[in-house]
Protein backbone atom coordinates (compact mmCIF):
# COMPACT_ATOMS: atom_id res chain seq x y z
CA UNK A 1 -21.06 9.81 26.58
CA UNK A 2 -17.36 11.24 25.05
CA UNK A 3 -16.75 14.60 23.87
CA UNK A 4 -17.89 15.23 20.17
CA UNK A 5 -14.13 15.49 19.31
CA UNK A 6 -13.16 12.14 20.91
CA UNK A 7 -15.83 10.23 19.33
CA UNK A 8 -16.01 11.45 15.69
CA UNK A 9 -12.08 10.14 15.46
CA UNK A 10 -13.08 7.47 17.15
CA UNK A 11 -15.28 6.66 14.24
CA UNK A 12 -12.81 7.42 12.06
CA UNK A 13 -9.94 5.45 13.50
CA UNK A 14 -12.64 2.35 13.53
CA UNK A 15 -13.12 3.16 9.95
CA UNK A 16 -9.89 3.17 9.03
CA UNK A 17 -8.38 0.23 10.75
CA UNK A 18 -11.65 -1.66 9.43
CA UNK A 19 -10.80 -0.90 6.09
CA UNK A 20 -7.03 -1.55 6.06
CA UNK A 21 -7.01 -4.60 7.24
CA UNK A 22 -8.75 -6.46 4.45
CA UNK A 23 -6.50 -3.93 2.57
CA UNK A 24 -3.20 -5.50 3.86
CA UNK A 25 -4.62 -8.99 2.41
CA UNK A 26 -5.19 -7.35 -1.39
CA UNK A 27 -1.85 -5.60 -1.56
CA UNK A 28 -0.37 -8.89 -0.61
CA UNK A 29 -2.00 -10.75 -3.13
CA UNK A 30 -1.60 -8.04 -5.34
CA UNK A 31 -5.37 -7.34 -6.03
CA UNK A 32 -5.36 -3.78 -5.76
CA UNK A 33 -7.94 -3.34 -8.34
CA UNK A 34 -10.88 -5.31 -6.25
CA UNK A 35 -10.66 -2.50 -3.66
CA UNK A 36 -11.23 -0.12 -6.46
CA UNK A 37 -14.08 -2.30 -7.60
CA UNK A 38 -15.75 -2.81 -4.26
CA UNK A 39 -15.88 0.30 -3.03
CA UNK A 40 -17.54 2.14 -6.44
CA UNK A 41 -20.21 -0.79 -6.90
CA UNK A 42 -21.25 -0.75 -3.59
CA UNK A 43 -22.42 3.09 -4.57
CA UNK A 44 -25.55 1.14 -6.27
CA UNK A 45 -26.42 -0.54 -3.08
CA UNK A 46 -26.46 2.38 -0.63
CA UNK A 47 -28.69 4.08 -3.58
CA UNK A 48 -30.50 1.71 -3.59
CA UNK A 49 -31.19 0.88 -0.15
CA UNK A 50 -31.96 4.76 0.27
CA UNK A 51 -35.24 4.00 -1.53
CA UNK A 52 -36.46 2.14 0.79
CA UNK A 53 -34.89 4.36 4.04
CA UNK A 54 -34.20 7.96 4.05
CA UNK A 55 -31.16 7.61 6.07
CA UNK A 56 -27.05 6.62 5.33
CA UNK A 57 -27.54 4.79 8.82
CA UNK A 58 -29.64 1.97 8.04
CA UNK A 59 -28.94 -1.18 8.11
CA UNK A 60 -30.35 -1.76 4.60
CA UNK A 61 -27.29 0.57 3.50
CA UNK A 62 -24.46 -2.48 4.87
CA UNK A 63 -26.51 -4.99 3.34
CA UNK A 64 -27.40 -3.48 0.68
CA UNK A 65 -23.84 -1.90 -0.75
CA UNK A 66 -22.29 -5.81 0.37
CA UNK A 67 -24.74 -7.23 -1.97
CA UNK A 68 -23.48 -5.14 -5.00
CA UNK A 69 -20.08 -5.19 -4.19
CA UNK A 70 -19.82 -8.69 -3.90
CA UNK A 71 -21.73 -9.30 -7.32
CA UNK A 72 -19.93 -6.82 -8.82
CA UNK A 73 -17.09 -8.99 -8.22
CA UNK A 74 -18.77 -11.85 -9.01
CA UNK A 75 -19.59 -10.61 -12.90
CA UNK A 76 -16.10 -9.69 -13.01
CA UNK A 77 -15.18 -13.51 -12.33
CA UNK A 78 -17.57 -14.91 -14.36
CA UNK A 79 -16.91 -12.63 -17.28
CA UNK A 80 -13.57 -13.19 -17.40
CA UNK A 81 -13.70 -17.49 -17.05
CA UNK A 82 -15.95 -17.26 -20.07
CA UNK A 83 -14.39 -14.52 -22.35
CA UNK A 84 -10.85 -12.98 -23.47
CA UNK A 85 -10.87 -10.33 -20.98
CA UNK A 86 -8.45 -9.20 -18.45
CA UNK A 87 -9.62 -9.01 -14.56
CA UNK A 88 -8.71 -5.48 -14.40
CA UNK A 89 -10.82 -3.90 -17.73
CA UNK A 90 -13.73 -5.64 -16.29
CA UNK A 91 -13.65 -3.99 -13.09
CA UNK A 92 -13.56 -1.11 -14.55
CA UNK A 93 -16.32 -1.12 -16.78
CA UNK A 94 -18.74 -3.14 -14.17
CA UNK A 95 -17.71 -1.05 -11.09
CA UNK A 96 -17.96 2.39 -13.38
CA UNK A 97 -21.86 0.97 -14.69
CA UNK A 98 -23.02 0.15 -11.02
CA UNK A 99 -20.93 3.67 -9.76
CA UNK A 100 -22.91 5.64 -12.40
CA UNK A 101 -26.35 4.30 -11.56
CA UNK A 102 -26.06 4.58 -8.28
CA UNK A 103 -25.46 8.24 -8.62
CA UNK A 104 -28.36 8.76 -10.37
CA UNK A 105 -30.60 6.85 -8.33
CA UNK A 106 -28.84 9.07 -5.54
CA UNK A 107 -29.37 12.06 -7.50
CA UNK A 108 -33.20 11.38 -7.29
CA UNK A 109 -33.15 10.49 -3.82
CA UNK A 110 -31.73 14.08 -2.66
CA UNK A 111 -34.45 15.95 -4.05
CA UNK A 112 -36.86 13.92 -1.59
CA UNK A 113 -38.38 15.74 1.22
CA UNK A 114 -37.93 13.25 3.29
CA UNK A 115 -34.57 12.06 3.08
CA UNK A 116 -31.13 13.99 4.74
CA UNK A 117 -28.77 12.33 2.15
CA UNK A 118 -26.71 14.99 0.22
CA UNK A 119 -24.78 13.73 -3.25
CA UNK A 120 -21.80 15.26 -1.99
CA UNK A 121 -21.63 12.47 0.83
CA UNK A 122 -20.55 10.20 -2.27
CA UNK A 123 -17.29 11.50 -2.36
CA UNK A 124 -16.65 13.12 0.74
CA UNK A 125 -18.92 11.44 3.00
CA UNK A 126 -20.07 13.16 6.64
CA UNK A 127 -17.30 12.68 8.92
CA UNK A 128 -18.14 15.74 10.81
CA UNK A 129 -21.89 14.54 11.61
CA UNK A 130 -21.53 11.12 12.59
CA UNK A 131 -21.59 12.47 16.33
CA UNK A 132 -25.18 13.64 15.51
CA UNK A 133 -26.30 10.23 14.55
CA UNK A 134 -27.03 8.90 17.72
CA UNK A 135 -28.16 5.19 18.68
CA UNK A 136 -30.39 4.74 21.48
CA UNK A 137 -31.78 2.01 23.34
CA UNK A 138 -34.97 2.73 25.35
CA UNK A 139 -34.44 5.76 24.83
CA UNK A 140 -30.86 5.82 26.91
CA UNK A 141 -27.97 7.08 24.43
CA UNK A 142 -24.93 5.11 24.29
CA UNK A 143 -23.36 6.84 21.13
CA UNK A 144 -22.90 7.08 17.90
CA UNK A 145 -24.53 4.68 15.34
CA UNK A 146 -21.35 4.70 13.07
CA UNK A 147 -19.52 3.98 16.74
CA UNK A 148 -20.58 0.67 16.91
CA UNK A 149 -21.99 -0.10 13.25
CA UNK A 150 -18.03 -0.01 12.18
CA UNK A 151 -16.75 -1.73 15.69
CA UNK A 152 -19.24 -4.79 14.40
CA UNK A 153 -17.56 -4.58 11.36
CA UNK A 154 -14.12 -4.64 12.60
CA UNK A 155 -15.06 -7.72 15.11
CA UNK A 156 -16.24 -10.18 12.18
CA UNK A 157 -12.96 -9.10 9.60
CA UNK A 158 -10.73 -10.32 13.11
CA UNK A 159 -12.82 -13.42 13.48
CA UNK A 160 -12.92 -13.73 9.41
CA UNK A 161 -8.46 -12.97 9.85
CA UNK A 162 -8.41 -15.30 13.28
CA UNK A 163 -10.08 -18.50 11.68
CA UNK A 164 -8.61 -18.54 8.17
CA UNK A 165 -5.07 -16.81 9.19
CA UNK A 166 -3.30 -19.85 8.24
CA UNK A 167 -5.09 -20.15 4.30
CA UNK A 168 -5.13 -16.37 3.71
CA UNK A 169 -1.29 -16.81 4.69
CA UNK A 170 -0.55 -19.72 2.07
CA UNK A 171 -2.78 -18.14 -0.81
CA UNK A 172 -1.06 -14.89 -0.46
CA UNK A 173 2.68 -16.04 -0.30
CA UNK A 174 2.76 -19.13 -1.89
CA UNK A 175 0.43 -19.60 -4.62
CA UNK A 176 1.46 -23.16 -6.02
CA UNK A 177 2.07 -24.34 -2.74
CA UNK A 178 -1.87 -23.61 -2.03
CA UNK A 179 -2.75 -25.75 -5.24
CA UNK A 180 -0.68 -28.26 -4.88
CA UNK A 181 -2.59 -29.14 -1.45
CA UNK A 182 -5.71 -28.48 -3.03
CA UNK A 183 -6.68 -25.25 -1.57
CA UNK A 184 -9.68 -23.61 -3.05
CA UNK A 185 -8.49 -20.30 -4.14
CA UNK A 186 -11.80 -19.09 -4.78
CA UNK A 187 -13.29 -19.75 -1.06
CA UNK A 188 -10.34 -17.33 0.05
CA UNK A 189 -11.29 -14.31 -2.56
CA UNK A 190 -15.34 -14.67 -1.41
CA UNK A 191 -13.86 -14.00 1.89
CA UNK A 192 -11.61 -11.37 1.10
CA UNK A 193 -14.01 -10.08 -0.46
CA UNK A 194 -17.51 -10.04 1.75
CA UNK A 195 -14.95 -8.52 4.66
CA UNK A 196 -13.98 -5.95 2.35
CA UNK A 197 -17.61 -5.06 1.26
CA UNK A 198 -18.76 -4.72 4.54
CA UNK A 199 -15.78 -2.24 5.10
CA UNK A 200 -16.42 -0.20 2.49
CA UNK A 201 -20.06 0.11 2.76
CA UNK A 202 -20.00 0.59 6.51
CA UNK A 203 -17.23 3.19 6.05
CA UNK A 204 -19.07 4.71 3.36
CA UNK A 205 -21.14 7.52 5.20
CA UNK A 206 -18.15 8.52 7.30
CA UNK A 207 -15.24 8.15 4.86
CA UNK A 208 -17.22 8.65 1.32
CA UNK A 209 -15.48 7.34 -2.25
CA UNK A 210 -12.23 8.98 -1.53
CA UNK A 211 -11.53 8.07 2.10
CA UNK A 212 -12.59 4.77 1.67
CA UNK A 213 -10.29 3.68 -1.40
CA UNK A 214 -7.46 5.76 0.56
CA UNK A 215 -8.58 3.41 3.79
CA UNK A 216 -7.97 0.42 1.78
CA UNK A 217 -4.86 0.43 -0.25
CA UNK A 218 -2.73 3.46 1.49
CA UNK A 219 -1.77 2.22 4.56
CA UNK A 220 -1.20 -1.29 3.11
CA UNK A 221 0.93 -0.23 0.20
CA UNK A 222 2.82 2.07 2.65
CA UNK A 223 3.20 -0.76 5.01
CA UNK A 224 4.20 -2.53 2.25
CA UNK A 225 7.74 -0.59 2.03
CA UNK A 226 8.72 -1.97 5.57
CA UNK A 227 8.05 -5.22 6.01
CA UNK A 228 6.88 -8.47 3.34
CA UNK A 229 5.73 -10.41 6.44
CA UNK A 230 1.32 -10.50 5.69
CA UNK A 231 1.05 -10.50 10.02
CA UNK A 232 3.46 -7.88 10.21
CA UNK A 233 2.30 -5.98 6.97
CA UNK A 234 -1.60 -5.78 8.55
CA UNK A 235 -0.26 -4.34 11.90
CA UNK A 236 1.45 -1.36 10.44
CA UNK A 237 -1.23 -0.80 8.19
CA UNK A 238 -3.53 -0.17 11.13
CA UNK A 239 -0.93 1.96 12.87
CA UNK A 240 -0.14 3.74 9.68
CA UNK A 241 -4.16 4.41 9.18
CA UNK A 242 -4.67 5.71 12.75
CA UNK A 243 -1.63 7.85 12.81
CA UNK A 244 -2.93 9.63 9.42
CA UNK A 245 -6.69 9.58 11.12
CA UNK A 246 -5.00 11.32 14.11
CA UNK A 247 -2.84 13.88 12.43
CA UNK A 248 -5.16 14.78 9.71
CA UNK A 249 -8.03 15.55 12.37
CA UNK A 250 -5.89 16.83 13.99
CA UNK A 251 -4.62 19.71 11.25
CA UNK A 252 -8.33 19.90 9.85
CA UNK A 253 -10.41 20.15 12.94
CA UNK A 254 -8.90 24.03 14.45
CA UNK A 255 -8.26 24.85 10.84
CA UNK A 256 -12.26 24.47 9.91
CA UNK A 257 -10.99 22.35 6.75
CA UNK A 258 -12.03 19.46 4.95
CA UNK A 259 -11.18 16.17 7.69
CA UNK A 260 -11.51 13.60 5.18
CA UNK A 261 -9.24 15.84 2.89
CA UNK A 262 -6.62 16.45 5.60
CA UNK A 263 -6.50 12.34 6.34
CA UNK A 264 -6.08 11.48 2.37
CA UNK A 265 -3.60 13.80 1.84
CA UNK A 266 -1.63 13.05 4.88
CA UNK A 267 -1.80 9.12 3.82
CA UNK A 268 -0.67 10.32 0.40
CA UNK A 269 2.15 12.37 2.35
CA UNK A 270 3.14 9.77 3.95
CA UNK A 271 3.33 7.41 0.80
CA UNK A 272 5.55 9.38 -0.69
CA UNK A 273 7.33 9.62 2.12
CA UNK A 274 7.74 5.98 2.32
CA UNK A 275 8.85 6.13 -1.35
CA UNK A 276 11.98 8.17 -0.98
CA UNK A 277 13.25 7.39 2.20
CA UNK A 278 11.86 4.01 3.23
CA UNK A 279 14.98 2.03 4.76
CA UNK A 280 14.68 -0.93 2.17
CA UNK A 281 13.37 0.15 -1.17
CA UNK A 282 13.21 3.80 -0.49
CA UNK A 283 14.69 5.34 -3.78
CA UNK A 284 17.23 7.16 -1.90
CA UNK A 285 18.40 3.58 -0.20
CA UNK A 286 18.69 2.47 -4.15
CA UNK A 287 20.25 5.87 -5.21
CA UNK A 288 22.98 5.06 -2.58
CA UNK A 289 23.08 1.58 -3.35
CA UNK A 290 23.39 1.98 -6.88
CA UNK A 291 26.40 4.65 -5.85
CA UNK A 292 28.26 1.76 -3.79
CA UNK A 293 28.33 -0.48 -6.59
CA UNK A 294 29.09 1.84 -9.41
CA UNK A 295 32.55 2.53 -7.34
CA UNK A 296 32.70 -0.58 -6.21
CA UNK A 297 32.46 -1.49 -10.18
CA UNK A 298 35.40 1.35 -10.72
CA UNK A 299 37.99 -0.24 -7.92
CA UNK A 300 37.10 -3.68 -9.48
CA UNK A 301 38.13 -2.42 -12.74
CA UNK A 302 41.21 -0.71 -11.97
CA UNK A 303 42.35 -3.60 -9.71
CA UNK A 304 41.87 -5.61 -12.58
CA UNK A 305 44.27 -3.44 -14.81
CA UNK A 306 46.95 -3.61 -12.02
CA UNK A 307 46.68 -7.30 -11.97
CA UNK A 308 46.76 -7.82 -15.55
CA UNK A 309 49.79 -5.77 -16.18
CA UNK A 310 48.68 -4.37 -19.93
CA UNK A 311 50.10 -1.42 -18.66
CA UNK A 312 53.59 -0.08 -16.82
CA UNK A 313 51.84 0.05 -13.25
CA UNK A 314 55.07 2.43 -12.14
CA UNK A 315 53.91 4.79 -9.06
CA UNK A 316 55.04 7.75 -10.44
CA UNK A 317 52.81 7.86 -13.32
CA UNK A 318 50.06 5.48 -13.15
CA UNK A 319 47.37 7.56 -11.76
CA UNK A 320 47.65 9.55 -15.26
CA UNK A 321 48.01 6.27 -17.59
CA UNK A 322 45.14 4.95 -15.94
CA UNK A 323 43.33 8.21 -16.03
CA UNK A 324 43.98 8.39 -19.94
CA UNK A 325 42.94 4.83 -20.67
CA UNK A 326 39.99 4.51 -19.33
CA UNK A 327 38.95 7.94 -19.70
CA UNK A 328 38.36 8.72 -16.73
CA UNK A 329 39.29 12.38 -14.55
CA UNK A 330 42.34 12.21 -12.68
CA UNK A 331 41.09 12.99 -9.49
CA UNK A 332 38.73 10.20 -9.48
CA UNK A 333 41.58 8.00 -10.19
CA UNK A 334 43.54 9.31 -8.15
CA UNK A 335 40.54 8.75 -4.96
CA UNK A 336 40.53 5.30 -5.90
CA UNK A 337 44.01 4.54 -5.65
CA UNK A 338 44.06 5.82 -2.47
CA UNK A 339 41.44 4.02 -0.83
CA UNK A 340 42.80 0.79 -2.40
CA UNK A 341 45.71 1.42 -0.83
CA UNK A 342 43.85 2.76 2.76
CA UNK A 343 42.12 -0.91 2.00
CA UNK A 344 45.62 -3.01 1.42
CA UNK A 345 44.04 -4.30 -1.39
CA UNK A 346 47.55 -2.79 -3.63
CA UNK A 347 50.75 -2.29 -2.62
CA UNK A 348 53.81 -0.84 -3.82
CA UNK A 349 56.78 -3.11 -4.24
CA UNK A 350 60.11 -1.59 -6.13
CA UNK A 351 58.33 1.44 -7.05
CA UNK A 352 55.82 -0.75 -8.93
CA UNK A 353 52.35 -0.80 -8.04
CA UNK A 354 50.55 -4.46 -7.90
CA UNK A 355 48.02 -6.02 -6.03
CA UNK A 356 48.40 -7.33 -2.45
CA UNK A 357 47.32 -11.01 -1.83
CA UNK A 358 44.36 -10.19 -0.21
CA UNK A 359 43.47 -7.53 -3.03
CA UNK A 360 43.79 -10.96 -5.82
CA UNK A 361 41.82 -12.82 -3.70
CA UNK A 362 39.18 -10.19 -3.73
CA UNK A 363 39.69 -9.80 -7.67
CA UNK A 364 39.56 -13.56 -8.18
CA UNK A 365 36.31 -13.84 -6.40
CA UNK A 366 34.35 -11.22 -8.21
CA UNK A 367 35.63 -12.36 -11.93
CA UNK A 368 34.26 -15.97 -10.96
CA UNK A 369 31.06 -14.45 -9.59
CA UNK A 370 30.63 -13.01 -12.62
CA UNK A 371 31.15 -15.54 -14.94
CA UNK A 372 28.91 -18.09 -13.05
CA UNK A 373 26.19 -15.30 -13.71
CA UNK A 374 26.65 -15.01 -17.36
């Protein structure tokens, strides 16, 4: 039907746009650790439903992994309403307990003769193979089973999104808005959290552990150092997943490397990315910004020395009197003057050097800012 190429990142693309989108919801709630959670307690599911079929492409493997996830995150809920606990410790022991028995149910499952499933499709999963995992319908081929296993997915999170835009909207931005019109928070996080579930544990043969979790909260905490906006924020989490998808297949497939290697570390690339130079809250936008008002802070202090006249503010020698009071090099005085002056914010009136009106006015604002802040 395509070319093996075109439809395993196909898949992959599916997967990760499946994934991120219920991923844009937790980062904007701030519920990063139920992504954690979900994805490592489904593990006991797909074990589990393995018993019962030999292959990752059942059915029983969706249902199955949803059905742990979701009570995984139901324990954690209960736990916590009737104990001391915090949200996030709970997760971490339940989704760690259902992670580890799942492995070893997994572990017993490999050494069956009749099953294909390797442990190593835990953490890596079989991105490469999905192509050979073919669905057919009286006998006619019309793909891949992962094709339209995660498309199904991806269909019910847009209805899920489509119908109950409007709530996920008010619970994620405006929490005491949402109770004060007597919102059910917890009808929300069931739905957040079935639509993640399914994700994950349809994901989970192509993407494995690590792709999955990256699916989730990478694109969505990238996203997040663009925009605040939850309908923008989902958008460029998808594009952000795909791009990764296609660049990462793109470096691993020639290269004969891991692909679900290549895609997490090119999300992770591009995190970091988004760390130093994002436009808003990159830290080289608050480097600079912390630059501007640090001299900003300097010409606010020496403007404030002119206008207070504790010292003789004569031009011949008041780069080096200010230079000695405060401290401070000459030359940076002296490039502070200067631009004052370049500003008109002082002038120099019988060789004495003073403030201009405009430069007061400017002075007079910022001393009352500051003294309605403290």
């Amino acid at each position: 039907m395509f070319s093996i190429e075109f439809e395993i990142v196909l898949v992959i693309i599916l997967s990760a746009v499946t994934c991120s989108i219920p991923g844009a919801f937790l980062v904007m709630r701030k519920n990063y650790y139920a992504a954690d959670t979900t994805n490592r307690s489904s593990m006991l599911g797909i074990a589990a439903a393995l018993i019962f079929s030999s292959y990752l492409s059942s059915p029983l493997v969706i249902i199955f992994g949803s059905i742990t996830a979701v009570l995984a995150m139901i324990l954690v809920k209960k736990i916590k309403d009737f104990t001391m606990f915090r949200a996030k410790g709970l997760s971490i022991i339940i989704s760690s307990a259902f992670l580890c028995f799942g492995i070893l149910i997994a572990a017993n499952v490999s050494f069956s003769s009749t099953s294909n499933f390797d442990l190593s499709i835990i953490y890596l999963g079989e991105t490469a193979f999905t192509y050979f995992n073919r669905l057919r319908i009286f006998g006619v081929d019309i793909g891949s089973y992962a094709l339209y296993a995660i498309s199904l997915v991806l269909i019910i999170n847009i209805i899920i999104i489509t119908v109950f835009y409007k709530e996920f909207k008010i619970d994620g931005v405006d929490k005491n808005y949402a109770a004060s019109i007597e919102m059910r928070e917890s009808t929300i996080d069931y739905l957040l959290l079935i639509m993640t579930s399914l994700s994950v544990s349809v994901s989970f043969q192509t993407a494995g552990i690590f792709m999955t979790s990256a699916f989730i909260l990478g694109p969505a905490a990238t996203a997040l150092f663009y925009t605040k906006r939850l309908s923008s924020l989902a958008f460029v989490s998808v594009f952000i997943s795909s791009v990764a998808c296609l660049a990462g297949f793109g470096i691993a497939w020639p290269n004969e490397v891991s692909i679900s290697g290549t895609i997490v570390s090119f999300l992770g690339v591009l995190f970091v990315v988004s760390v130093i130079f994002s436009p808003e809250e990159g830290l080289l936008k608050k480097y600079f910004d912390n630059l501007t008002t640090q001299k900003r802070l300097e010409e606010y202090i020496i403007m404030d020395i002119l206008n207070s006249e504790i010292i003789d503010c004569k031009e011949k020698n008041i780069n080096e009197v200010i230079s000695y009071s405060l401290k401070w090099k000459l030359m940076r005085v002296s490039y502070i003057m200067n631009k004052l002056k370049s500003e008109n914010k002082i002038e120099i009136v019988q060789d004495k050097v003073q403030l201009t009106e405009e430069g007061k006015d400017i002075l007079n604002k910022f001393l009352a800012a500051q003294h309605c802040f403290y």
